[in-house]
N, C-alpha and C. Protein backbone atom coordinates (compact mmCIF):
# COMPACT_ATOMS: atom_id res chain seq x y z
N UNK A 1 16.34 -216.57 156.15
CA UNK A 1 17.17 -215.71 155.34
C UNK A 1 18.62 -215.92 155.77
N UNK A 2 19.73 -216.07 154.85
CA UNK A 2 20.61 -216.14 155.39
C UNK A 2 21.78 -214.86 155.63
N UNK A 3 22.58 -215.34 156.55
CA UNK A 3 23.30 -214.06 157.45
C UNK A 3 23.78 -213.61 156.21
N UNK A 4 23.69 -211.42 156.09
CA UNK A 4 24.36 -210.96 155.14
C UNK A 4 26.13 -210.89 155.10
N UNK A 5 26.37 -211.05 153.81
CA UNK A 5 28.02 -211.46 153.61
C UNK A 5 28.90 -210.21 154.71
N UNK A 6 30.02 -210.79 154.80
CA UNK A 6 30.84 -209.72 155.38
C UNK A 6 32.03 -209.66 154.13
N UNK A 7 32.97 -208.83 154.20
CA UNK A 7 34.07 -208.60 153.50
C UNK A 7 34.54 -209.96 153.40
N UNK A 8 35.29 -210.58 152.01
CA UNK A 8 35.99 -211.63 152.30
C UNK A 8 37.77 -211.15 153.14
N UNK A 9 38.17 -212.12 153.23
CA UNK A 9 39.38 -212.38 153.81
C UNK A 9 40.51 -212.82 153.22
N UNK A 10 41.34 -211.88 153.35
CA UNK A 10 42.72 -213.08 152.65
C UNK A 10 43.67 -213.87 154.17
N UNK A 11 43.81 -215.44 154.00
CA UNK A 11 44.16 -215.71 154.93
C UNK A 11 45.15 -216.66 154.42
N UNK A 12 46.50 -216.30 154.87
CA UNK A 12 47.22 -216.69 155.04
C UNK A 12 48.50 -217.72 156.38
N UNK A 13 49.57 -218.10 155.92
CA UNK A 13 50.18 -218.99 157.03
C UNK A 13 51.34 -217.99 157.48
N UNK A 14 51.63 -218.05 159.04
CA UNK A 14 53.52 -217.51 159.13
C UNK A 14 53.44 -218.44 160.30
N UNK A 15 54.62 -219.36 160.03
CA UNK A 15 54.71 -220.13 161.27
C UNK A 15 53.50 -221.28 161.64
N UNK A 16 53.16 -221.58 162.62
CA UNK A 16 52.12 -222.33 163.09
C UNK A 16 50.78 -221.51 163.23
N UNK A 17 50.72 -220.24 162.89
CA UNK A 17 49.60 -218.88 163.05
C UNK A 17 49.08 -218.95 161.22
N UNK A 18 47.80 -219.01 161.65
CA UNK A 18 47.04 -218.63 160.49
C UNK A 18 46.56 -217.17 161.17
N UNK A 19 46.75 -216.65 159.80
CA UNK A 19 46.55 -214.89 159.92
C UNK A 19 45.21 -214.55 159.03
N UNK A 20 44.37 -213.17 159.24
CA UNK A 20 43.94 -212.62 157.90
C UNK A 20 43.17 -211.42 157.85
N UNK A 21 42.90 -210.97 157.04
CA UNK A 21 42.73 -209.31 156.88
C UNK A 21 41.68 -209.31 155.45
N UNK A 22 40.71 -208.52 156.03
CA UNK A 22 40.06 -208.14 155.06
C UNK A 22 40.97 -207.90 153.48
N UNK A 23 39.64 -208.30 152.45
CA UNK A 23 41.19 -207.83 151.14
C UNK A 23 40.90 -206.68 150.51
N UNK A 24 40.01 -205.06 151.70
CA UNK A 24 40.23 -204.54 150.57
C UNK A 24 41.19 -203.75 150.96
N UNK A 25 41.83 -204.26 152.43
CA UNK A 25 43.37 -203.45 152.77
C UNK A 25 44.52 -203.95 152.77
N UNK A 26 44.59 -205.22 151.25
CA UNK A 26 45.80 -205.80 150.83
C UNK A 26 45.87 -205.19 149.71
N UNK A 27 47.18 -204.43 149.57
CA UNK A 27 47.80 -204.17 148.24
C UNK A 27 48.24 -204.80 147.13
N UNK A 28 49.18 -206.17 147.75
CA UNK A 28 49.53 -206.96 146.79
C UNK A 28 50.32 -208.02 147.54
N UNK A 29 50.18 -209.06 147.34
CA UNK A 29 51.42 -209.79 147.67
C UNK A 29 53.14 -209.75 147.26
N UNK A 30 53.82 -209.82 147.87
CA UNK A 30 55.10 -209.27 147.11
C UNK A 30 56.37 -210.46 147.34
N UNK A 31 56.89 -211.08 146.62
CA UNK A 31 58.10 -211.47 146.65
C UNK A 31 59.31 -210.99 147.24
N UNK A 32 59.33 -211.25 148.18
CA UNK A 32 60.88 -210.94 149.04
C UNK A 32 62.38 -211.52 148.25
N UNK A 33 62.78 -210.50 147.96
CA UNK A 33 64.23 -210.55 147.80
C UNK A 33 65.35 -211.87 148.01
N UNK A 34 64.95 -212.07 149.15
CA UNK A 34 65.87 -213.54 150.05
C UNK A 34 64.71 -214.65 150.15
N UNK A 35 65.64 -215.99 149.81
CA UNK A 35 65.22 -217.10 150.24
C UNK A 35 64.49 -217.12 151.67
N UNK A 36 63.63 -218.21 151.58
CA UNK A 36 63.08 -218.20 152.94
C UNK A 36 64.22 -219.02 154.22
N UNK A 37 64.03 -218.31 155.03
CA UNK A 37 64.96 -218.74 156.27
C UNK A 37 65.81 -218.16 156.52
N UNK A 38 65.88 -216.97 155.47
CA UNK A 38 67.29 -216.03 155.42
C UNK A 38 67.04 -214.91 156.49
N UNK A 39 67.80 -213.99 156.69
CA UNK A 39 68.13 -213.33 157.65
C UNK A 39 66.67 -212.23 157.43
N UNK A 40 66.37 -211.72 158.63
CA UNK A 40 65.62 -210.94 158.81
C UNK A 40 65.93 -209.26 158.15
N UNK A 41 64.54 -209.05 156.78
CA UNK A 41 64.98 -207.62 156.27
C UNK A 41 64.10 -206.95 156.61
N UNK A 42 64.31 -205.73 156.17
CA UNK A 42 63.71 -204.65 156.92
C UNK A 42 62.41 -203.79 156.14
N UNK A 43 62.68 -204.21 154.49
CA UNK A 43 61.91 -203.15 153.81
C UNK A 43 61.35 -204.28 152.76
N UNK A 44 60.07 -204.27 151.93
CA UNK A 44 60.18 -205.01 150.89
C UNK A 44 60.25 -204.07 149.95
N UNK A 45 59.77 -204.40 148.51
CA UNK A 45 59.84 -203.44 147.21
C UNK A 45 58.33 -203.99 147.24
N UNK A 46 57.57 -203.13 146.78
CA UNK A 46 56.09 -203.28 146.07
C UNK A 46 55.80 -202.60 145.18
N UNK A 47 54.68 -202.64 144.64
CA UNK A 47 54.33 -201.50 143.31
C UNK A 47 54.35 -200.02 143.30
N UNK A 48 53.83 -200.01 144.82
CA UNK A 48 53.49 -199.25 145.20
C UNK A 48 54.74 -198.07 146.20
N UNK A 49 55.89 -198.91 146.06
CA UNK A 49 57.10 -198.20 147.13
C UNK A 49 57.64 -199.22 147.98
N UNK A 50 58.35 -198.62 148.69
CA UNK A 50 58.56 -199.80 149.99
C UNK A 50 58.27 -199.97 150.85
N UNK A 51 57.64 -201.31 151.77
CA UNK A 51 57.32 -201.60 152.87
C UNK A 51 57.65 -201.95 153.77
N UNK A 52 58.10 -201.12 154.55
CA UNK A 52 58.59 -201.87 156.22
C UNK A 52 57.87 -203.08 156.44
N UNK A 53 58.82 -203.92 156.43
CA UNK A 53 58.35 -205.18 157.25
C UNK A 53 58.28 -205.46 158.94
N UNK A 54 56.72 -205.77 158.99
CA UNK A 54 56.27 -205.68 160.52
C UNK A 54 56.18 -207.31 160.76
N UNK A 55 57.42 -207.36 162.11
CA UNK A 55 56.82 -208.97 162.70
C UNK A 55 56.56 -208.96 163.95
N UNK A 56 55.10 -209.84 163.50
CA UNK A 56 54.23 -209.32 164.59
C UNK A 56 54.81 -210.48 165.90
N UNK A 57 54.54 -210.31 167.33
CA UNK A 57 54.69 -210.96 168.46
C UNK A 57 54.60 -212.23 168.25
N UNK A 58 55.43 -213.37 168.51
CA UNK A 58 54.88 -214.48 168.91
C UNK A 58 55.42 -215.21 167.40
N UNK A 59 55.71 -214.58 165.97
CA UNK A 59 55.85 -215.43 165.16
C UNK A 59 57.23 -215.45 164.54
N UNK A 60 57.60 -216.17 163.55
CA UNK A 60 59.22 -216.81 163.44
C UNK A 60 59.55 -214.64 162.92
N UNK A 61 61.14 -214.73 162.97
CA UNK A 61 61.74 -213.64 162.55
C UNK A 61 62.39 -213.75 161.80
N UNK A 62 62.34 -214.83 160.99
CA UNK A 62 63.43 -215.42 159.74
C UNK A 62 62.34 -215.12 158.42
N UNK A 63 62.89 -214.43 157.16
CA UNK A 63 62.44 -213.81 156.44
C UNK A 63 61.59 -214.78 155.51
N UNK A 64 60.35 -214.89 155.37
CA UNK A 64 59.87 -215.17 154.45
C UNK A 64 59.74 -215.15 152.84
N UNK A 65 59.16 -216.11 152.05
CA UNK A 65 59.70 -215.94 150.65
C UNK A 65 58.81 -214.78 149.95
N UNK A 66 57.35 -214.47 150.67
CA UNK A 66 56.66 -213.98 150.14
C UNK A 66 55.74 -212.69 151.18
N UNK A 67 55.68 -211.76 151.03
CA UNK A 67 54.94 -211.44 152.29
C UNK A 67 53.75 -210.36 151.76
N UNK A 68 52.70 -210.00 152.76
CA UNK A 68 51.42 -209.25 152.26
C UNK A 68 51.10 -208.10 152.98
N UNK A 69 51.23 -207.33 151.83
CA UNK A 69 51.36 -205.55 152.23
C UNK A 69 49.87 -205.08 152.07
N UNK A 70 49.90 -204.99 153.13
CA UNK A 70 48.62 -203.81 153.62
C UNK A 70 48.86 -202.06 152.89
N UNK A 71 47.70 -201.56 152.92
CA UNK A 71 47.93 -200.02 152.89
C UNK A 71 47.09 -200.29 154.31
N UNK A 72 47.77 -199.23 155.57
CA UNK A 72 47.29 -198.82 156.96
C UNK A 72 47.68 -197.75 157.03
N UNK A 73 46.47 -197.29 157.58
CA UNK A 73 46.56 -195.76 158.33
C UNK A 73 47.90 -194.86 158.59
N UNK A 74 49.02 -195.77 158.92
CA UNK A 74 50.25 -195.49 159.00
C UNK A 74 51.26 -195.52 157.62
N UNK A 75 50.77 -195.89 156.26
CA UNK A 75 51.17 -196.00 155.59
C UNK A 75 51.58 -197.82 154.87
N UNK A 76 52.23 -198.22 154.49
CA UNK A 76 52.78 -199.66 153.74
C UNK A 76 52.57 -200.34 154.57
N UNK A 77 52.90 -201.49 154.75
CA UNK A 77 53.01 -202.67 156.06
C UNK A 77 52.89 -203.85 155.19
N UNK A 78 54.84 -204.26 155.27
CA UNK A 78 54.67 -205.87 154.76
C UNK A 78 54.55 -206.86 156.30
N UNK A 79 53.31 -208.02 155.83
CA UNK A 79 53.49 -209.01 156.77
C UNK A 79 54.34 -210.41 155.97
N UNK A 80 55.05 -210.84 156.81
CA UNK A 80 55.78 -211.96 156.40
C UNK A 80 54.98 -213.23 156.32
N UNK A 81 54.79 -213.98 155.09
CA UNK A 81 53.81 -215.25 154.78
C UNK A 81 54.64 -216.62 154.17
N UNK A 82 54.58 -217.66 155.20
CA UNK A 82 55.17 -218.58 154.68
C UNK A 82 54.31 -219.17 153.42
N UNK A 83 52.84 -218.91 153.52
CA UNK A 83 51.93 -219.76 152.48
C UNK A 83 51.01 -218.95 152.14
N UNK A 84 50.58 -218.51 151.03
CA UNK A 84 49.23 -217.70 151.00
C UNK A 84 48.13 -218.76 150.82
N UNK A 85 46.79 -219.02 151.39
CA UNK A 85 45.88 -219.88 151.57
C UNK A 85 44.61 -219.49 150.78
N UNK A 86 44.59 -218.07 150.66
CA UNK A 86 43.63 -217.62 149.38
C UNK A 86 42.42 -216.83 150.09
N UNK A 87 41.65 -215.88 149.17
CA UNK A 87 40.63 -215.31 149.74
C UNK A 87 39.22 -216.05 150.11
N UNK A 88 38.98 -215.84 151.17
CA UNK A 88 37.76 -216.54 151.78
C UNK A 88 36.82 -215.54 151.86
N UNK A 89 35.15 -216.47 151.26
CA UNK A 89 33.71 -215.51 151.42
C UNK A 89 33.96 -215.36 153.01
N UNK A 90 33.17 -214.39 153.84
CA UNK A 90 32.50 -214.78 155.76
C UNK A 90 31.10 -214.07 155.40
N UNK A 91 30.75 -215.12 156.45
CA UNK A 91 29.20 -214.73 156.79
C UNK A 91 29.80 -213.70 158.67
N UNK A 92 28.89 -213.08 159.01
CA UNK A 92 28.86 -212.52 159.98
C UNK A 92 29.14 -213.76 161.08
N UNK A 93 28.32 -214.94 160.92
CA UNK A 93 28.52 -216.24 162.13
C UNK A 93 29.61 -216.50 162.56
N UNK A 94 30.95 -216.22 160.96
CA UNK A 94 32.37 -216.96 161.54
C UNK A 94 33.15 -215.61 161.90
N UNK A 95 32.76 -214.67 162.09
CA UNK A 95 33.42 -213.61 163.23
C UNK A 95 33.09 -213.72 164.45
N UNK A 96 34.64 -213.57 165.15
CA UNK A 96 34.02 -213.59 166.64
C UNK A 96 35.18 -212.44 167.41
N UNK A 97 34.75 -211.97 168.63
CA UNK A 97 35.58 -210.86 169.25
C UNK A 97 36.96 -212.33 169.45
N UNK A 98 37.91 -211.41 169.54
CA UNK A 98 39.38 -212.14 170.12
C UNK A 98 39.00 -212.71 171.85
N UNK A 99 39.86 -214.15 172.19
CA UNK A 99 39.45 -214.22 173.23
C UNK A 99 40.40 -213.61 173.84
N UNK A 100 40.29 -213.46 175.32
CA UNK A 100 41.20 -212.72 175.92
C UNK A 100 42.69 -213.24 176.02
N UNK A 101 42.72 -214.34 176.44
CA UNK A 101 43.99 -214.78 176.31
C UNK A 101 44.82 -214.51 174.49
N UNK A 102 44.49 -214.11 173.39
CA UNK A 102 44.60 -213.57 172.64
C UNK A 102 44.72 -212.12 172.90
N UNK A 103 43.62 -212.10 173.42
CA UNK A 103 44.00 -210.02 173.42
C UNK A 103 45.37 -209.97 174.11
N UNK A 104 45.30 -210.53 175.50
CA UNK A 104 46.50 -210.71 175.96
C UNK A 104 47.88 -210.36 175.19
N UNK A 105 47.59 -211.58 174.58
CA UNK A 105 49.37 -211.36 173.62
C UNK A 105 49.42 -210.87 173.03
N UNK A 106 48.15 -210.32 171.93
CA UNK A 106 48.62 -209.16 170.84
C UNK A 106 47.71 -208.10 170.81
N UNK A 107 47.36 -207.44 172.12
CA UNK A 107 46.24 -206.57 172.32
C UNK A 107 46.34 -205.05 171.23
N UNK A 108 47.25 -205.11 170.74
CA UNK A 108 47.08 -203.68 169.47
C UNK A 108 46.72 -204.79 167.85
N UNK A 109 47.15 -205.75 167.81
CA UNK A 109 47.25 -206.51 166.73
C UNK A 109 45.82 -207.06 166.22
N UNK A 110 45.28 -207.86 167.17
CA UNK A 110 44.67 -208.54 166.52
C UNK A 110 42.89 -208.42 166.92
N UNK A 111 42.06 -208.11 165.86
CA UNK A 111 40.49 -207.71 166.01
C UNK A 111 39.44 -208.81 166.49
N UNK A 112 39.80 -209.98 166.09
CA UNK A 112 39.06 -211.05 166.10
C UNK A 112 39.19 -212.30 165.78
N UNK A 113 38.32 -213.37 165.52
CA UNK A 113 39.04 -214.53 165.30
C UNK A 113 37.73 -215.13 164.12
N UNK A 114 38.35 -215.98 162.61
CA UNK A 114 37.52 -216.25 161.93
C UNK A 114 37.34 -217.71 161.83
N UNK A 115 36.76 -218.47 161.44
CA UNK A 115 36.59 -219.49 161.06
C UNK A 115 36.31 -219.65 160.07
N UNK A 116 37.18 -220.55 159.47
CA UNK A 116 37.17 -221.16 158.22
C UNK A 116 36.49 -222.18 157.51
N UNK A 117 36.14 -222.22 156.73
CA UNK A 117 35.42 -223.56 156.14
C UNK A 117 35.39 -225.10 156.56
N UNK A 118 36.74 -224.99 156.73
CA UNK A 118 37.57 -226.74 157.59
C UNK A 118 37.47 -226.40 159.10
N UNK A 119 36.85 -225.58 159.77
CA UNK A 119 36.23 -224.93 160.92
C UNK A 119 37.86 -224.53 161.73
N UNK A 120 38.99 -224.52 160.78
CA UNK A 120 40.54 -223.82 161.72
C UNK A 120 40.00 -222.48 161.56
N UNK A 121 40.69 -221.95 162.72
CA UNK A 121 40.64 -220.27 163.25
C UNK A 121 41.69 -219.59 162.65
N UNK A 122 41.23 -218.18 162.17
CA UNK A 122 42.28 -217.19 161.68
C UNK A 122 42.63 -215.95 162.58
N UNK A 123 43.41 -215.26 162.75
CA UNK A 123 43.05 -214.64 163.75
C UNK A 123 43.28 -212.69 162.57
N UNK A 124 42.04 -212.68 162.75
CA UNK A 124 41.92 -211.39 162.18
C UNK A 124 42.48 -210.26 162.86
N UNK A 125 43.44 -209.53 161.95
CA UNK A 125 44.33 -208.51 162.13
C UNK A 125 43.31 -207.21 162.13
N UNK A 126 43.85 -206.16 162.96
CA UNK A 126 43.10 -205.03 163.20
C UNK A 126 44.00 -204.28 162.33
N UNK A 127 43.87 -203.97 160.75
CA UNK A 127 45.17 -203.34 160.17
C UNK A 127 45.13 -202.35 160.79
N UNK A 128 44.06 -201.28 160.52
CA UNK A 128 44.95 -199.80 161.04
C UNK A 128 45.25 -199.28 162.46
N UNK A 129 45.86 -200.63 163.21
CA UNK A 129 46.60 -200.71 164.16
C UNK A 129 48.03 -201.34 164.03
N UNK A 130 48.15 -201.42 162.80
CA UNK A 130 49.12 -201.96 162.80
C UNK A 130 50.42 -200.82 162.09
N UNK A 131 51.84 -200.47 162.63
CA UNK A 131 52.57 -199.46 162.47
C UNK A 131 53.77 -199.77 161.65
N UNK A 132 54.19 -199.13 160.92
CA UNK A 132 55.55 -199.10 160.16
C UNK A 132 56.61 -199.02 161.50
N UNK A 133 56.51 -198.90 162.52
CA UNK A 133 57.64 -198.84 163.25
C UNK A 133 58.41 -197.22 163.34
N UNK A 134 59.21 -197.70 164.08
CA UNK A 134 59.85 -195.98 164.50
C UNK A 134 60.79 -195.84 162.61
């Protein structure tokens, strides 16, 4: 019998980091205002209101063209996406806990790690850990 499905994934690029998050806590993808490479902003516009843009540890701080808003526990949350890569089926097999040297660097951020079809790793975001900021 084979392993029952898990939520798919939307997984996307920022930087050299493939990211991704379940999709049923993506709102929408949203078009940023500024060219990519432009100065770092603070809020996007979505359908839904505006989203503080959260950049997470470790990835570029130069504004992306496009970025992907969560609804979290804390409310909006744009992440900055150089590429959207598209929603992926998972079986339970390609979840795995974060390794530590991961927890390490983004120990509120990130839940786990997925594998992809082309067997590259995503590193699954723990959204409702993730904060609009002060």
């Amino acid at each position: 019998m084979p392993p029952a499905e898990r939520p798919p994934v939307l997984v996307w690029r920022r930087g050299e980091a493939l990211l991704a998050v379940e999709v049923d806590a993506v709102l929408e993808i949203a078009r940023t205002d500024a060219p990519a490479g432009a100065a770092d902003a603070q809020t996007v516009r979505t359908r839904a209101g505006e989203a503080r843009v959260l950049n997470l540890p470790g990835l570029p701080r130069d504004r992306a063209a496009r970025a992907v808003v969560l609804r979290t526990a804390a409310g909006l949350v744009a992440l900055p996406a150089d590429a959207v890569e598209g929603i992926r089926a998972m079986t339970p097999d390609r979840f795995a806990p974060a390794p530590r040297w991961l927890q390490a660097l983004a120990p509120d951020h990130v839940r786990g790690i997925v594998t992809l079809d082309d067997d590259r790793l995503a590193a699954l975001l723990a959204v409702d850990a993730l904060r609009q900021g002060p």
